[in-house]
C-alpha atoms as a PDB file:
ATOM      1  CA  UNK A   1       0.000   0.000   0.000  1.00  0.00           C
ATOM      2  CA  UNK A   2       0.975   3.179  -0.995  1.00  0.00           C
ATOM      3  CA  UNK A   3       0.632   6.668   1.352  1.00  0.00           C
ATOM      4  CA  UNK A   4       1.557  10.174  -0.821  1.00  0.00           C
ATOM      5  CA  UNK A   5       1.423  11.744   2.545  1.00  0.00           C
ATOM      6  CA  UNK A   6       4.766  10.561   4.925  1.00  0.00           C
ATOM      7  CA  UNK A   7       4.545  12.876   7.229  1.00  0.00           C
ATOM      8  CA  UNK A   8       1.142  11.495   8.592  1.00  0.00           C
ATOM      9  CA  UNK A   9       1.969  10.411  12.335  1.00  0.00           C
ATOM     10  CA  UNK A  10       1.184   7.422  14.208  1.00  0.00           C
ATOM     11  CA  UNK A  11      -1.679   9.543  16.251  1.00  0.00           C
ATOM     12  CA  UNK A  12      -3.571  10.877  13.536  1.00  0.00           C
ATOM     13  CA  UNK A  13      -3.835   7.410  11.898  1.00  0.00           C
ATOM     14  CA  UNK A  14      -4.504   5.246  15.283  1.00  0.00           C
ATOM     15  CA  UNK A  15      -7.165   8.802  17.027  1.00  0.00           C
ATOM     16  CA  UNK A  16      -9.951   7.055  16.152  1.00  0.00           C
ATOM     17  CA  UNK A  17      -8.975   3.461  17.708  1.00  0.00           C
ATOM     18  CA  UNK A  18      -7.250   5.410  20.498  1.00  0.00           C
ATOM     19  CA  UNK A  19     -10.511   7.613  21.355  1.00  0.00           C
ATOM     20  CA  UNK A  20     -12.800   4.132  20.913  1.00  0.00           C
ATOM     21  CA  UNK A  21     -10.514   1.248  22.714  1.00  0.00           C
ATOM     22  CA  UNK A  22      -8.663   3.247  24.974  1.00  0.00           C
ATOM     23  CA  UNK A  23     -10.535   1.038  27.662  1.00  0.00           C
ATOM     24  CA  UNK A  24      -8.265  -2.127  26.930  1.00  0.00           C
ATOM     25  CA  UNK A  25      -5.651   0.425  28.553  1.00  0.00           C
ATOM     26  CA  UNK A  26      -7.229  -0.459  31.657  1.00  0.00           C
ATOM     27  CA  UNK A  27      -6.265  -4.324  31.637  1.00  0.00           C
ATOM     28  CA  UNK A  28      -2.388  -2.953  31.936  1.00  0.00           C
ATOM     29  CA  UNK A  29      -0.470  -3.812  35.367  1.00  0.00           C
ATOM     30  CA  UNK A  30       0.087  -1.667  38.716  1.00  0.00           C
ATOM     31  CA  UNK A  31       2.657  -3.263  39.980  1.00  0.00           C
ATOM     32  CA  UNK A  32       5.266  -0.100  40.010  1.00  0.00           C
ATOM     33  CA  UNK A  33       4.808   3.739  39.752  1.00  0.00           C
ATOM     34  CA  UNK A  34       6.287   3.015  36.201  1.00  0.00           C
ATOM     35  CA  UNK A  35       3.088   0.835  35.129  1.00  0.00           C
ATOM     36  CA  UNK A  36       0.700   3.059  36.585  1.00  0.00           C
ATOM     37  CA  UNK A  37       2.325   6.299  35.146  1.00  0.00           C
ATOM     38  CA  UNK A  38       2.512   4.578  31.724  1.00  0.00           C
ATOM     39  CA  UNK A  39      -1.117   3.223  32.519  1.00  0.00           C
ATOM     40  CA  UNK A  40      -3.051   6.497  33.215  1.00  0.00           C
ATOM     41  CA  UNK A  41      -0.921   8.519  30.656  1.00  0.00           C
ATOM     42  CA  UNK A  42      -2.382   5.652  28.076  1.00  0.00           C
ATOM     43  CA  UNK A  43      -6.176   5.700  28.943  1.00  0.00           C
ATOM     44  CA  UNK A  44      -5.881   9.615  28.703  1.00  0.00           C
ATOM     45  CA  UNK A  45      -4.560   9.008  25.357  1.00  0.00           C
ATOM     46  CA  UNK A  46      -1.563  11.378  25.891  1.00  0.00           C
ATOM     47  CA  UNK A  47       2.110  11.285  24.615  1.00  0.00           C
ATOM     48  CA  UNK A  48       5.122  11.934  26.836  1.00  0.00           C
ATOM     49  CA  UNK A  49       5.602  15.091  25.824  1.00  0.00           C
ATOM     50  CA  UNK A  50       1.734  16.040  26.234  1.00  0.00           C
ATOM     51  CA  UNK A  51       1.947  14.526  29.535  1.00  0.00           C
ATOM     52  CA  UNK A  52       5.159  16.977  30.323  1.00  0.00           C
ATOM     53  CA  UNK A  53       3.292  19.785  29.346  1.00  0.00           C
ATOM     54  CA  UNK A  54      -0.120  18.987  30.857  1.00  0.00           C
ATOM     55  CA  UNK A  55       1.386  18.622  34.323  1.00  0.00           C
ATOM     56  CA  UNK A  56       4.156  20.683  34.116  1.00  0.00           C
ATOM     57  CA  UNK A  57       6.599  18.471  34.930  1.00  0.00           C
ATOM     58  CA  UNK A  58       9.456  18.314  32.395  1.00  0.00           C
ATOM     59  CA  UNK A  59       9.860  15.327  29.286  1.00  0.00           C
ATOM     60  CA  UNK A  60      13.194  14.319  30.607  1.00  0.00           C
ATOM     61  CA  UNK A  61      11.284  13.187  33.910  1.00  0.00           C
ATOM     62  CA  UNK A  62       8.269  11.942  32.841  1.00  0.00           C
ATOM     63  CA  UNK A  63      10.974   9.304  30.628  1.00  0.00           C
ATOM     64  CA  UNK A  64      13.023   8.728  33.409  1.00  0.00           C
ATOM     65  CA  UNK A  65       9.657   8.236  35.400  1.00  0.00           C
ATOM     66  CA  UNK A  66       8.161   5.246  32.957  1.00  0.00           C
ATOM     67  CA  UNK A  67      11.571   3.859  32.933  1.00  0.00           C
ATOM     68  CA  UNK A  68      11.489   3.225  36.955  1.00  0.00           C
ATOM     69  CA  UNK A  69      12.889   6.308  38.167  1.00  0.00           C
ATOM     70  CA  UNK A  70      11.861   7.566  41.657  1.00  0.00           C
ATOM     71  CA  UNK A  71       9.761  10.469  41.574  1.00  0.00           C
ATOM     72  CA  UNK A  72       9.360  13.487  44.033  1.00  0.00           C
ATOM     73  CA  UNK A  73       6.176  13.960  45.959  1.00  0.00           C
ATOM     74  CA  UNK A  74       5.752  17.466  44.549  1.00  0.00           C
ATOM     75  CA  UNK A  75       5.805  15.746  41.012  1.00  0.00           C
ATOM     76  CA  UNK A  76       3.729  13.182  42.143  1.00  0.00           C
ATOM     77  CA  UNK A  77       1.430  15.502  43.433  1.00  0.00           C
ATOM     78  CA  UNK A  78       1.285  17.629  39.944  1.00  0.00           C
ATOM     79  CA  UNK A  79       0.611  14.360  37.950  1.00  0.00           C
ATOM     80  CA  UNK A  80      -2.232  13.613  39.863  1.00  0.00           C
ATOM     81  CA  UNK A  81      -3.823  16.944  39.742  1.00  0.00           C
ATOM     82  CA  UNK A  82      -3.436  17.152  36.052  1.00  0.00           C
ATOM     83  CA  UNK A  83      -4.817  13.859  35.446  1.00  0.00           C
ATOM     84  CA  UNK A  84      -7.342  13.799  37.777  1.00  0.00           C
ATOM     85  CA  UNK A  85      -6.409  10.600  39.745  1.00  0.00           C
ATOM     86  CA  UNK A  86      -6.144  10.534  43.741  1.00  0.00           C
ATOM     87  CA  UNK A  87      -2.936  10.987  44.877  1.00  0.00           C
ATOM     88  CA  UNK A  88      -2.524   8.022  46.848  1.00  0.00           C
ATOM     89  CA  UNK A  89      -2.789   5.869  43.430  1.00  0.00           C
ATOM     90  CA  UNK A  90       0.517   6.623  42.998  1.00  0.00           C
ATOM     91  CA  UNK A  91       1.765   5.321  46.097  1.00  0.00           C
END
């Protein structure tokens, strides 16, 4: 299959499966602050770098964060707010 256009990304093909299935995000584990960072960043349907600039909280550390980083409570605490999610989720 051919595509003229090659600068189409990934999220403008996949929106409309993202918007419709994001509930089989849900299934995804908890067992770290990595899974459930990666988890509620996917059912909101969000990038890295959205998440970084949705919470405020720079794209260096929200990587370092899904990659099993430990994360300050005033981080923590910005995540949560931004993604309206208790805070004690994330501990």
């Amino acid at each position: 299959m051919f595509y003229e256009n090659k600068k189409t990304t990934y999220k403008e093909i996949f929106k409309t499966f993202e918007n419709t299935q994001s509930s089989i995000y849900y299934n995804l584990p908890e067992d770290s602050l990595k899974d459930k960072i990666y988890k509620v960043r996917m059912i909101h349907g969000l990038t890295q770098r959205e998440l970084a600039v949705k919470t405020g909280v720079s794209y260096s550390c929200i990587c370092k964060y899904e990659s099993g980083r430990n994360i300050s409570k005033e981080n923590k605490e910005k995540i949560c707010k931004a993604l309206n999610i208790p805070l004690d989720y994330l501990y």
